[in-house]
C-alpha atoms as a PDB file:
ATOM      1  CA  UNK A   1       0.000   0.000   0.000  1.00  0.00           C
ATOM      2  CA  UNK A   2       1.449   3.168  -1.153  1.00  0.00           C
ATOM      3  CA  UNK A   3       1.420   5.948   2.342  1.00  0.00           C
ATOM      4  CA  UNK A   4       1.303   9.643   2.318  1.00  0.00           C
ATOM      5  CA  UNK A   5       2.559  12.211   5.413  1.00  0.00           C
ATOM      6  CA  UNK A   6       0.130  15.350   6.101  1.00  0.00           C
ATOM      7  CA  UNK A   7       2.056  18.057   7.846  1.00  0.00           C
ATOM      8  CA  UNK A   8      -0.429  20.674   8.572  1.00  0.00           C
ATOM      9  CA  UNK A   9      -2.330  21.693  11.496  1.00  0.00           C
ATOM     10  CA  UNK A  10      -5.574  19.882  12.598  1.00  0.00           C
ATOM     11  CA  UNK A  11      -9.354  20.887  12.601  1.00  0.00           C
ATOM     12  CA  UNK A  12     -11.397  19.327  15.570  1.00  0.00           C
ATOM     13  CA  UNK A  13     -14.584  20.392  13.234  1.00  0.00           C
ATOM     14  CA  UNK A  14     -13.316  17.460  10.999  1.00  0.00           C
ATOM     15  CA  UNK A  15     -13.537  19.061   7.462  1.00  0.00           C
ATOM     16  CA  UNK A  16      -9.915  20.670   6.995  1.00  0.00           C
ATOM     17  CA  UNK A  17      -6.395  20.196   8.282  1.00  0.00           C
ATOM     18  CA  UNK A  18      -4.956  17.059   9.047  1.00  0.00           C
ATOM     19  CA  UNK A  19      -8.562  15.308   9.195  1.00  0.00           C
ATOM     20  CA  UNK A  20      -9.451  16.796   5.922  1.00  0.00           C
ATOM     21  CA  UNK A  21      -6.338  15.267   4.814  1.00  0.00           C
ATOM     22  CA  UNK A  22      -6.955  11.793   6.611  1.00  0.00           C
ATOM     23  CA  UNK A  23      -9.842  11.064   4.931  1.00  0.00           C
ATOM     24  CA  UNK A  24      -8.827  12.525   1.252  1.00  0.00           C
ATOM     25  CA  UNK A  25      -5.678   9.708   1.777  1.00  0.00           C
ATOM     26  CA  UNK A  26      -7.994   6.971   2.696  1.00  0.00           C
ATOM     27  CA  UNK A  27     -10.874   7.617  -0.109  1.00  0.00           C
ATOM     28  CA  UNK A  28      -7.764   7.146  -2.887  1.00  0.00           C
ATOM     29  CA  UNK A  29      -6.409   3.636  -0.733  1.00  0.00           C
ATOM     30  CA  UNK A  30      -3.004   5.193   0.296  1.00  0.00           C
ATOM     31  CA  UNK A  31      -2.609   5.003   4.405  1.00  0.00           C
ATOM     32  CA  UNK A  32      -2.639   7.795   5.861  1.00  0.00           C
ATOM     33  CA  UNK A  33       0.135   9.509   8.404  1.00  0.00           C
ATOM     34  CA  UNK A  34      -0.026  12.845  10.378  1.00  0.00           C
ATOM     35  CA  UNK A  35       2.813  15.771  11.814  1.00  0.00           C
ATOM     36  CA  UNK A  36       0.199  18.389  13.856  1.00  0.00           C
ATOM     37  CA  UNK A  37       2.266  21.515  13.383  1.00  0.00           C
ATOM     38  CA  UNK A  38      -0.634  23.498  15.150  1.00  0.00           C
ATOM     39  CA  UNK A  39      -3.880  22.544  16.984  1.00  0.00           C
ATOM     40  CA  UNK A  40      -6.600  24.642  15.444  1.00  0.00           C
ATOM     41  CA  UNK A  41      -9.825  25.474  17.568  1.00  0.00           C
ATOM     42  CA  UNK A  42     -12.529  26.112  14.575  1.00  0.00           C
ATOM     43  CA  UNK A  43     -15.591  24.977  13.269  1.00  0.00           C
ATOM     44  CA  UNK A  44     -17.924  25.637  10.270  1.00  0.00           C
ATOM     45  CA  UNK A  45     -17.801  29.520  10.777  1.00  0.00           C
ATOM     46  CA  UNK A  46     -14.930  30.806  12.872  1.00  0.00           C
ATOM     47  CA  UNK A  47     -11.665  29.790  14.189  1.00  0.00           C
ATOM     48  CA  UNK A  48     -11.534  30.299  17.994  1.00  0.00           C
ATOM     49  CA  UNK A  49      -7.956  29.907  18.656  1.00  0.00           C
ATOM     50  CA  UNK A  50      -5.114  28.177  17.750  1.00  0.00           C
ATOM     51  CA  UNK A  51      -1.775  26.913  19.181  1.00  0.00           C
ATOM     52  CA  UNK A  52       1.279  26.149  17.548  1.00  0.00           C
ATOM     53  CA  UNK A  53       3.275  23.145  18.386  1.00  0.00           C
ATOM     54  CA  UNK A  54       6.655  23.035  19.318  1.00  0.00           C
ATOM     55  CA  UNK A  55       9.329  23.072  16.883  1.00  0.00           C
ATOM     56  CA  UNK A  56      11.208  20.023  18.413  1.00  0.00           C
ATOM     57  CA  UNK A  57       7.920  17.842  18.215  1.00  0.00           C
ATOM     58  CA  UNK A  58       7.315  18.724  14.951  1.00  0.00           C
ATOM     59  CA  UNK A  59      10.446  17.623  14.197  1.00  0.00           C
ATOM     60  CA  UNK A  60      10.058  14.337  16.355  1.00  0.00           C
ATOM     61  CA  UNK A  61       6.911  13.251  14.558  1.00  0.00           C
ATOM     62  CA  UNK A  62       8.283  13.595  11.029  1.00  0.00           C
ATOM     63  CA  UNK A  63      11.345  11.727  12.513  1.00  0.00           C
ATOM     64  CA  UNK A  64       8.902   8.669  13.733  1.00  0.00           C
ATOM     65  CA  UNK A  65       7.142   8.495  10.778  1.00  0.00           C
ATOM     66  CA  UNK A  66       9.987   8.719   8.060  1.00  0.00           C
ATOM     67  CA  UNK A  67      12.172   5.977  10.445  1.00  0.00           C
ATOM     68  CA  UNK A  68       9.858   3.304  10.081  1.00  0.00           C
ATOM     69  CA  UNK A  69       7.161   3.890   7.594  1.00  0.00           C
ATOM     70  CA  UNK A  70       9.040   6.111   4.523  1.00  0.00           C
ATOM     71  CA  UNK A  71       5.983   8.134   2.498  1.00  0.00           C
ATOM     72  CA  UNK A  72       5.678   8.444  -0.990  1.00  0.00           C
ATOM     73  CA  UNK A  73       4.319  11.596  -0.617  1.00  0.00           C
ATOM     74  CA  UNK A  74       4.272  14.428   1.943  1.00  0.00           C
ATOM     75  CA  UNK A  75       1.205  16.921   1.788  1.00  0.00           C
ATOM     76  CA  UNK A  76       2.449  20.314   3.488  1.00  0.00           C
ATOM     77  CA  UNK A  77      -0.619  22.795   4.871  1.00  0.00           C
ATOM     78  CA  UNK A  78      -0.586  25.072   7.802  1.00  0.00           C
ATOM     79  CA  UNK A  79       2.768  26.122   9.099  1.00  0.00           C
ATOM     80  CA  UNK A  80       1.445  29.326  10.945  1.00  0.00           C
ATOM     81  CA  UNK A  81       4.905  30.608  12.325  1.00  0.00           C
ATOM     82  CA  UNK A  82       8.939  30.635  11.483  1.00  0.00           C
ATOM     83  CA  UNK A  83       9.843  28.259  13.683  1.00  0.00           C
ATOM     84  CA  UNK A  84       7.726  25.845  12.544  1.00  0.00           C
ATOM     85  CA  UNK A  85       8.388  26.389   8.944  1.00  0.00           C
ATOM     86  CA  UNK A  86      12.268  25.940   9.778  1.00  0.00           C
ATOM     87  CA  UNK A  87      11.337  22.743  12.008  1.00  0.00           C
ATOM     88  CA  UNK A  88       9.643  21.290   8.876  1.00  0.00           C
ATOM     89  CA  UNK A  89      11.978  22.208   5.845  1.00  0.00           C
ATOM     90  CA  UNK A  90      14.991  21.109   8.120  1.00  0.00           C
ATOM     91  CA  UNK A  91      13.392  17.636   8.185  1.00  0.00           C
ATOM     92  CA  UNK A  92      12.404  17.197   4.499  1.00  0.00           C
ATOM     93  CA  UNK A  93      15.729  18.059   3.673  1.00  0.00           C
ATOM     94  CA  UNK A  94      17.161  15.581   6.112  1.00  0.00           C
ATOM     95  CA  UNK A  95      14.904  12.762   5.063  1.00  0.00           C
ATOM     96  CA  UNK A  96      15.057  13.529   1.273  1.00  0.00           C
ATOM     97  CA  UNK A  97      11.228  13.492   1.332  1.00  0.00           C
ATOM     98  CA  UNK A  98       9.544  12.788  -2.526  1.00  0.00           C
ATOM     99  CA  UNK A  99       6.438  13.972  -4.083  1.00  0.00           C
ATOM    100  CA  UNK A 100       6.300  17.286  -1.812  1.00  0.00           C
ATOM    101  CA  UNK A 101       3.004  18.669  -2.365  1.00  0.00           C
ATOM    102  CA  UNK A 102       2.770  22.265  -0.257  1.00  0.00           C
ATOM    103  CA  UNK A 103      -0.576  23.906   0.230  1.00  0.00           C
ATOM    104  CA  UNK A 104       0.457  27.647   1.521  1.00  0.00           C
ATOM    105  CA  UNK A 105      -2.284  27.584   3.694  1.00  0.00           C
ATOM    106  CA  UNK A 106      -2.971  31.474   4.938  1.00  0.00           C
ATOM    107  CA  UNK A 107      -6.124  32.419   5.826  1.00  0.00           C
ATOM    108  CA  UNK A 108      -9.202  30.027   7.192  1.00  0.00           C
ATOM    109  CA  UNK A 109     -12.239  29.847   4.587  1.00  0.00           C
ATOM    110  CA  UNK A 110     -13.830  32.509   7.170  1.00  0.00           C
ATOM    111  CA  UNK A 111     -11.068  34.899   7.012  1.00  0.00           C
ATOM    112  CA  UNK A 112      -9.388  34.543   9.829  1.00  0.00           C
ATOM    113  CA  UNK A 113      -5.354  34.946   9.514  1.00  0.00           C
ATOM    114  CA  UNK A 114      -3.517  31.650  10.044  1.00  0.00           C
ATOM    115  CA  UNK A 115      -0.361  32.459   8.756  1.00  0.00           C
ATOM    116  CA  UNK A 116       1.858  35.236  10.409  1.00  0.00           C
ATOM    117  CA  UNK A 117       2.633  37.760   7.686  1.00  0.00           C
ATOM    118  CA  UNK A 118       6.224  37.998   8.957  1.00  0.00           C
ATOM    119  CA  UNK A 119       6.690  33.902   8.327  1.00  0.00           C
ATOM    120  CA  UNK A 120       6.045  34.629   4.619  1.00  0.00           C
ATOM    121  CA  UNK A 121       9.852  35.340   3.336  1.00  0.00           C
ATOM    122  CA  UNK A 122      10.372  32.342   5.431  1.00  0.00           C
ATOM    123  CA  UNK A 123       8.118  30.194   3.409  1.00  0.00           C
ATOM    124  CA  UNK A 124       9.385  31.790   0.172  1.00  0.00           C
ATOM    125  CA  UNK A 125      13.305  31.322   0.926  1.00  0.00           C
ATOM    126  CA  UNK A 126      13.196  27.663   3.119  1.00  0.00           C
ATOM    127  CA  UNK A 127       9.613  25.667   2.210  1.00  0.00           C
ATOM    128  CA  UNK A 128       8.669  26.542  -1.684  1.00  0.00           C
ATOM    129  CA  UNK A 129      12.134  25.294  -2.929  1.00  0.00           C
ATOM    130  CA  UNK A 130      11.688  21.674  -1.281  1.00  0.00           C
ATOM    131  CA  UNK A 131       8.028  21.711  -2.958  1.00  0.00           C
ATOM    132  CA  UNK A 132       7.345  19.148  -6.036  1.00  0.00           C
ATOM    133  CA  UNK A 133       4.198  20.960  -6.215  1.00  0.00           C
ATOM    134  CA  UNK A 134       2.977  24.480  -4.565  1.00  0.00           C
ATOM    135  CA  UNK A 135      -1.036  25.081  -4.504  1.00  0.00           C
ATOM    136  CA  UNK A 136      -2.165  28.198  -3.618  1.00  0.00           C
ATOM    137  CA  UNK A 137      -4.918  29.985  -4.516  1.00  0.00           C
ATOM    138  CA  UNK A 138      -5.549  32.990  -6.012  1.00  0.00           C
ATOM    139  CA  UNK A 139      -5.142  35.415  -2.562  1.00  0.00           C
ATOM    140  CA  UNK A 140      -1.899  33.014  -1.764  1.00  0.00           C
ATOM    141  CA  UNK A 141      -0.267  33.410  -4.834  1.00  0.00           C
ATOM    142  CA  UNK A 142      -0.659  37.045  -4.833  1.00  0.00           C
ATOM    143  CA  UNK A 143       0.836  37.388  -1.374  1.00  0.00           C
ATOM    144  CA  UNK A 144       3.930  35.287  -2.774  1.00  0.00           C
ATOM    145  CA  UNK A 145       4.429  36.487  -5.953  1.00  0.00           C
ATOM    146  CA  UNK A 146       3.189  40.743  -5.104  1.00  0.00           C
ATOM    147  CA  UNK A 147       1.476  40.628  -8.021  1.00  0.00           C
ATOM    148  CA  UNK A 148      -1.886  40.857  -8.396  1.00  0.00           C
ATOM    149  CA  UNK A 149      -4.320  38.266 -10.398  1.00  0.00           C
ATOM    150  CA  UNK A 150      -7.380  39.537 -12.294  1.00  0.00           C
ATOM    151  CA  UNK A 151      -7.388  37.763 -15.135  1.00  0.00           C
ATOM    152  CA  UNK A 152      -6.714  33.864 -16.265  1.00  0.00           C
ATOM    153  CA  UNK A 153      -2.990  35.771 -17.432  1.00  0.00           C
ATOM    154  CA  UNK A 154      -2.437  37.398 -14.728  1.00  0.00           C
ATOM    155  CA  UNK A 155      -2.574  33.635 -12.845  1.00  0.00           C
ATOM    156  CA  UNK A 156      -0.186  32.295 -15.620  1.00  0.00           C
ATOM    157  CA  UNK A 157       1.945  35.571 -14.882  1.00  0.00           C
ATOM    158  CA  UNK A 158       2.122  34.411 -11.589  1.00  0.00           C
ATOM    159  CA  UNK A 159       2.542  31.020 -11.824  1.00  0.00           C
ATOM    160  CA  UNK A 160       5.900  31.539 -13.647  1.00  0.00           C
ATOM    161  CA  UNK A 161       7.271  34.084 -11.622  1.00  0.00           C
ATOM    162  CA  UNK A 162       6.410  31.528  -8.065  1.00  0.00           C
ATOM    163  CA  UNK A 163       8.437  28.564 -10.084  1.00  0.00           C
ATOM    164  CA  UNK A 164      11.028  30.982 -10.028  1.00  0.00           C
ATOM    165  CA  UNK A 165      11.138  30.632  -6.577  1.00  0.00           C
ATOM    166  CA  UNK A 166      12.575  27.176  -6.850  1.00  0.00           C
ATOM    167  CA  UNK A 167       9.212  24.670  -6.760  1.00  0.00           C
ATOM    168  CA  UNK A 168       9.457  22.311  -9.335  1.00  0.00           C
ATOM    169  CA  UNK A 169       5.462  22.673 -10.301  1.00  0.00           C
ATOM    170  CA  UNK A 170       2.989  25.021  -9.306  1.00  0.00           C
ATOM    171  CA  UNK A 171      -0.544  25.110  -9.655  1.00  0.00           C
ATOM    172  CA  UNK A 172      -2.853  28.242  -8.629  1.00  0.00           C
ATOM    173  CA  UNK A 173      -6.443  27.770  -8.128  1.00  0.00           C
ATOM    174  CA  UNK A 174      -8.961  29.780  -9.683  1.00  0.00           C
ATOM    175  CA  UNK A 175     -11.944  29.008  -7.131  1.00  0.00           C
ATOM    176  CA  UNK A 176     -11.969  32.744  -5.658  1.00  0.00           C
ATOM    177  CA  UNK A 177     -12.044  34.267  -9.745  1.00  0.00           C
ATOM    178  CA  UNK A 178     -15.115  34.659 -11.856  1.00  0.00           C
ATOM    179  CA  UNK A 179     -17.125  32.065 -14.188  1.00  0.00           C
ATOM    180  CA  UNK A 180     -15.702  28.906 -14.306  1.00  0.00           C
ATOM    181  CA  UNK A 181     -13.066  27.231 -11.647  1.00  0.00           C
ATOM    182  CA  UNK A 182     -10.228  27.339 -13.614  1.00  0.00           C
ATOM    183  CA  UNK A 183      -7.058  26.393 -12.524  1.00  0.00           C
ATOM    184  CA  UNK A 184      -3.517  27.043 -13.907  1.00  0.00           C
ATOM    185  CA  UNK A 185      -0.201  24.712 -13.875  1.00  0.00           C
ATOM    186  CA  UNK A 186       3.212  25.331 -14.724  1.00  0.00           C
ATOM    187  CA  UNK A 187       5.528  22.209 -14.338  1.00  0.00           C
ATOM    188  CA  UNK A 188       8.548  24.707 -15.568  1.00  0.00           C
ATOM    189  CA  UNK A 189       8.179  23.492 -19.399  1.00  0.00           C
ATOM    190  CA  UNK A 190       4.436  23.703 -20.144  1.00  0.00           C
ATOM    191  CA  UNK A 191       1.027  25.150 -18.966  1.00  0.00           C
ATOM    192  CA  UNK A 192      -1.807  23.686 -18.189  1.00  0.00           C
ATOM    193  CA  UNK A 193      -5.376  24.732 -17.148  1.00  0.00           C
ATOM    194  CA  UNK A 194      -8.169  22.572 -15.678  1.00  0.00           C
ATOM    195  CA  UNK A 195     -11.416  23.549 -15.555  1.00  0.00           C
ATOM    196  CA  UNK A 196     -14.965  22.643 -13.657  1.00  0.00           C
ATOM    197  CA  UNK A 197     -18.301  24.292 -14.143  1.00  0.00           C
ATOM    198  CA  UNK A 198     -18.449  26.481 -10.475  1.00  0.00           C
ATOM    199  CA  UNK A 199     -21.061  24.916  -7.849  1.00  0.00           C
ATOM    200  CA  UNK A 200     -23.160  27.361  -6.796  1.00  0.00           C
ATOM    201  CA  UNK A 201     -22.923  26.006  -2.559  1.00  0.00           C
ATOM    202  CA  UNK A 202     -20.994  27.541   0.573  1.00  0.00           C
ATOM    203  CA  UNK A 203     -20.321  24.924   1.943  1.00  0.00           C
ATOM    204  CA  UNK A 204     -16.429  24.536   0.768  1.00  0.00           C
ATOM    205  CA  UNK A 205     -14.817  24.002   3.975  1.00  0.00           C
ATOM    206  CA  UNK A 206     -11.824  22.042   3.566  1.00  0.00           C
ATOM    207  CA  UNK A 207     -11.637  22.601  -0.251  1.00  0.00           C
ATOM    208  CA  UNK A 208      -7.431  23.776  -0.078  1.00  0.00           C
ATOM    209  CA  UNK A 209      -6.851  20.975   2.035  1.00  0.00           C
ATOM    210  CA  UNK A 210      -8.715  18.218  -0.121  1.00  0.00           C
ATOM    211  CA  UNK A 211      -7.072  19.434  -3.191  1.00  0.00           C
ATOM    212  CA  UNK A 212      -3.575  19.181  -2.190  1.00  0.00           C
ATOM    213  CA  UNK A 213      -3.880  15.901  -0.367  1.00  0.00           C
ATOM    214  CA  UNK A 214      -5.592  14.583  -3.748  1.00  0.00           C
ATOM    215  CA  UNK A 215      -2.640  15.829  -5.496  1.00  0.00           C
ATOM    216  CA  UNK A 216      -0.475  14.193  -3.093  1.00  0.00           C
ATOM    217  CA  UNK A 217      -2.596  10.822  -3.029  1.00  0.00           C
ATOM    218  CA  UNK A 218      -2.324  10.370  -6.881  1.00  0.00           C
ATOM    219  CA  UNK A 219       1.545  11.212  -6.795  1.00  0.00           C
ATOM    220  CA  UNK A 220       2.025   8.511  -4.284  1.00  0.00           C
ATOM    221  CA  UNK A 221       0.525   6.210  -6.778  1.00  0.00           C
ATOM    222  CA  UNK A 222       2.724   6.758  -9.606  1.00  0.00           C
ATOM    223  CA  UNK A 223       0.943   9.555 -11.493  1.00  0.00           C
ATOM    224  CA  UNK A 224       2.504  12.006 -13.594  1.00  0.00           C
ATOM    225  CA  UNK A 225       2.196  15.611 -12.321  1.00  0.00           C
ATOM    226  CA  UNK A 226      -0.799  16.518 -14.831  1.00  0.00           C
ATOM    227  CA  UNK A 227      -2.314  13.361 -14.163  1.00  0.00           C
ATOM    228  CA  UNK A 228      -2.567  13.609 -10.658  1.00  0.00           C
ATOM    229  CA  UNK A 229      -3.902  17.380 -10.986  1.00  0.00           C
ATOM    230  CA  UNK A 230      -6.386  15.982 -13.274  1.00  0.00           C
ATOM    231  CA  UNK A 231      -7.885  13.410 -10.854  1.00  0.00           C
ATOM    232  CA  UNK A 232      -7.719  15.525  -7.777  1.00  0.00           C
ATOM    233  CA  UNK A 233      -9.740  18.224  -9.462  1.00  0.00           C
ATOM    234  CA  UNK A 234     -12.275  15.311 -10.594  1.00  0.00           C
ATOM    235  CA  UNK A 235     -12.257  14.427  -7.039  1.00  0.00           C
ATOM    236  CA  UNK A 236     -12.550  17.498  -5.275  1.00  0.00           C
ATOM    237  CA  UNK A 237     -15.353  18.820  -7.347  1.00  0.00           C
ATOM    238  CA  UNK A 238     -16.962  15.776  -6.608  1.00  0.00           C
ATOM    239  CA  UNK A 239     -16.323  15.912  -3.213  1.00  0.00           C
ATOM    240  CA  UNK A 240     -18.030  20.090  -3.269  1.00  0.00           C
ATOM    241  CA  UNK A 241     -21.039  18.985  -5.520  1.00  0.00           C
ATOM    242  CA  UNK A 242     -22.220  17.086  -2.815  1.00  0.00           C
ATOM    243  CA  UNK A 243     -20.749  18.806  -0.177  1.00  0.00           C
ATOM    244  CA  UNK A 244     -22.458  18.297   3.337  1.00  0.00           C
ATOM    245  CA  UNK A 245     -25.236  20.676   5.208  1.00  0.00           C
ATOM    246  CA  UNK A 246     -23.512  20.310   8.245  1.00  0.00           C
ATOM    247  CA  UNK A 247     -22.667  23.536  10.932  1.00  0.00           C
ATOM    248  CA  UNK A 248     -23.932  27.289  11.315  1.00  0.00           C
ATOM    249  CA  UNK A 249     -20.990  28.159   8.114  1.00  0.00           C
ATOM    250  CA  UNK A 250     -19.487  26.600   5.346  1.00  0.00           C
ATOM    251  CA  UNK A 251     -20.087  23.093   5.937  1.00  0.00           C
ATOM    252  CA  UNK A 252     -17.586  20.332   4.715  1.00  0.00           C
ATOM    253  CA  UNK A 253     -16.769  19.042   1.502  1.00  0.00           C
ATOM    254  CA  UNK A 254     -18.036  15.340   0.970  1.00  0.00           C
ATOM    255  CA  UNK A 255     -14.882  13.117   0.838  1.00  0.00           C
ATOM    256  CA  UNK A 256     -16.080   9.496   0.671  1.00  0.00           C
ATOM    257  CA  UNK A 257     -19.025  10.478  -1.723  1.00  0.00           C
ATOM    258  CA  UNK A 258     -17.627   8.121  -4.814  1.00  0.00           C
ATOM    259  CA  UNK A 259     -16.400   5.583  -1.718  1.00  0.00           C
ATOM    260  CA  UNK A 260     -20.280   5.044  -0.643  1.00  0.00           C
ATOM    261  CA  UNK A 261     -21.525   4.764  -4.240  1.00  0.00           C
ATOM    262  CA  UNK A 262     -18.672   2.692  -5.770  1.00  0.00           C
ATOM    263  CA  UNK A 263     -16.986   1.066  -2.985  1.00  0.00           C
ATOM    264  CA  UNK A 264     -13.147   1.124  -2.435  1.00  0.00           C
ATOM    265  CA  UNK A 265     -12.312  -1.686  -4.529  1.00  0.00           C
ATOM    266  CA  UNK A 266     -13.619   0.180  -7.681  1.00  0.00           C
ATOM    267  CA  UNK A 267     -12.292   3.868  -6.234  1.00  0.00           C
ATOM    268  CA  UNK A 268      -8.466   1.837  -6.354  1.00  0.00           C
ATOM    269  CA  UNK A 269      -8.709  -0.006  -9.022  1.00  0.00           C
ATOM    270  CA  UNK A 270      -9.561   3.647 -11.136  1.00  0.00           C
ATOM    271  CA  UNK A 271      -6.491   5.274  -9.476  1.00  0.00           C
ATOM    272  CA  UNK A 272      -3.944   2.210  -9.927  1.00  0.00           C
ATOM    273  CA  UNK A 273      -5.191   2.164 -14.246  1.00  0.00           C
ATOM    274  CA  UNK A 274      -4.223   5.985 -14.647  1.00  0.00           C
ATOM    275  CA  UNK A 275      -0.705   5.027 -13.797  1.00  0.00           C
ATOM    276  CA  UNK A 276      -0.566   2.060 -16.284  1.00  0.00           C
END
């Protein structure tokens, strides 16, 4: 069985974070591992609090996962601070971690800051450059890059100008643009957009979180980097057209929908023919 590392902070509401994650792992068959970089009090429509672990245990939990069960991927989300961003790229590096997928997680879907602004040269100079693949979205990528997306170039502007930055691949996601959801990849040779009719719910909780652990699920199992865009953003809009009514706010995306229909058995055996 192929197994994937979420380093991210958790979500005790269930729909983002490291749970978020969790489940997106075990609806594609890959087992599912977890480093809590911070312990996030939220739920459907605000974030309470939140508490960053410390550095050292960060580190420790990568250490016991890479020393005895080696992922083939690692999904990167919410490294709020410095410390913890140094805790984590120090640790890639030393375990020569593959299929890197790093979700520059900033703000919560209700706003709320997540990220310290100062941490952000941080990420640029220490985190992007150990990414295979760097997914923000559209308010992300303008915070990295300083320049600002209107338009479907503007986001391909962008997109070159991050890879620049030393990710191998970078995808921005169109969900906070107009008309379609249309999102752009650069893979430092060739662009590529992917597109989905937008669903007209608000409940998109967990949406960042389930795209980049997609994207890190189909790596795992052998897909090539448009490949493995291409089923996460089948998945994921699955997952948001039947999202579920669930909380006072933006209730959670629906990550075992095709797992209840189909069973896991046929969910697998889809995944494992794409990398034939």
């Amino acid at each position: 069985m192929k197994k994937a590392l979420s380093i991210a902070g958790s979500d005790c509401s269930g729909g983002a974070g490291v749970q978020a994650d969790l489940k997106t792992f075990s609806a594609h068959g890959v087992f599912g591992m977890t480093a809590i970089a911070s312990v996030v009090a939220e739920n459907t429509f605000r974030v309470i609090e939140f508490q960053n672990v410390r550095p050292d245990i960060i580190e420790k939990q990568i250490d016991a996962v890479f020393e005895d069960i080696p992922p083939d991927a690692v999904k990167v989300g919410m490294l709020s601070c410095r410390e913890g961003m140094l805790a984590v790229a120090g640790k890639l590096r030393e375990w020569k971690a593959q299929n890197v997928v790093v979700d520059p997680v900033m703000y919560a879907k209700n706003g709320c800051a997540l990220m310290d602004p100062d941490s952000i040269n941080t990420l640029i100079a220490e985190v992007i450059p150990l990414a295979d693949m760097l997914t923000p979205n559209i308010p992300e990528a303008e915070k990295i890059s300083g320049i600002s997306i209107l338009t479907r170039d503007d986001m391909t502007k962008a997109a070159h100008f991050i890879h620049k930055m030393g990710c191998r691949a970078v995808l921005i996601k169109g969900g906070h643009s107009e008309g379609d959801a249309t999102d752009v990849l650069f893979d430092g040779k060739e662009f590529y957009r992917f597109s989905s009719p937008r669903i007209p719910t608000k409940n998109t909780h967990g949406t960042g979180c389930t795209f980049s652990s997609a994207i890190a699920s189909n790596l795992a199992l052998g897909m090539t980097v448009p490949q493995a865009v291409e089923r996460a953003k089948a998945y994921v809009t699955t997952a948001i057209a039947h999202a579920l009514e669930i909380g006072k706010g933006h209730g959670p995306t629906h990550h075992f929908y095709d797992l209840y229909k189909k069973g896991l058995l046929e969910t697998t055996e889809g995944a494992q023919e794409a990398t034939v």
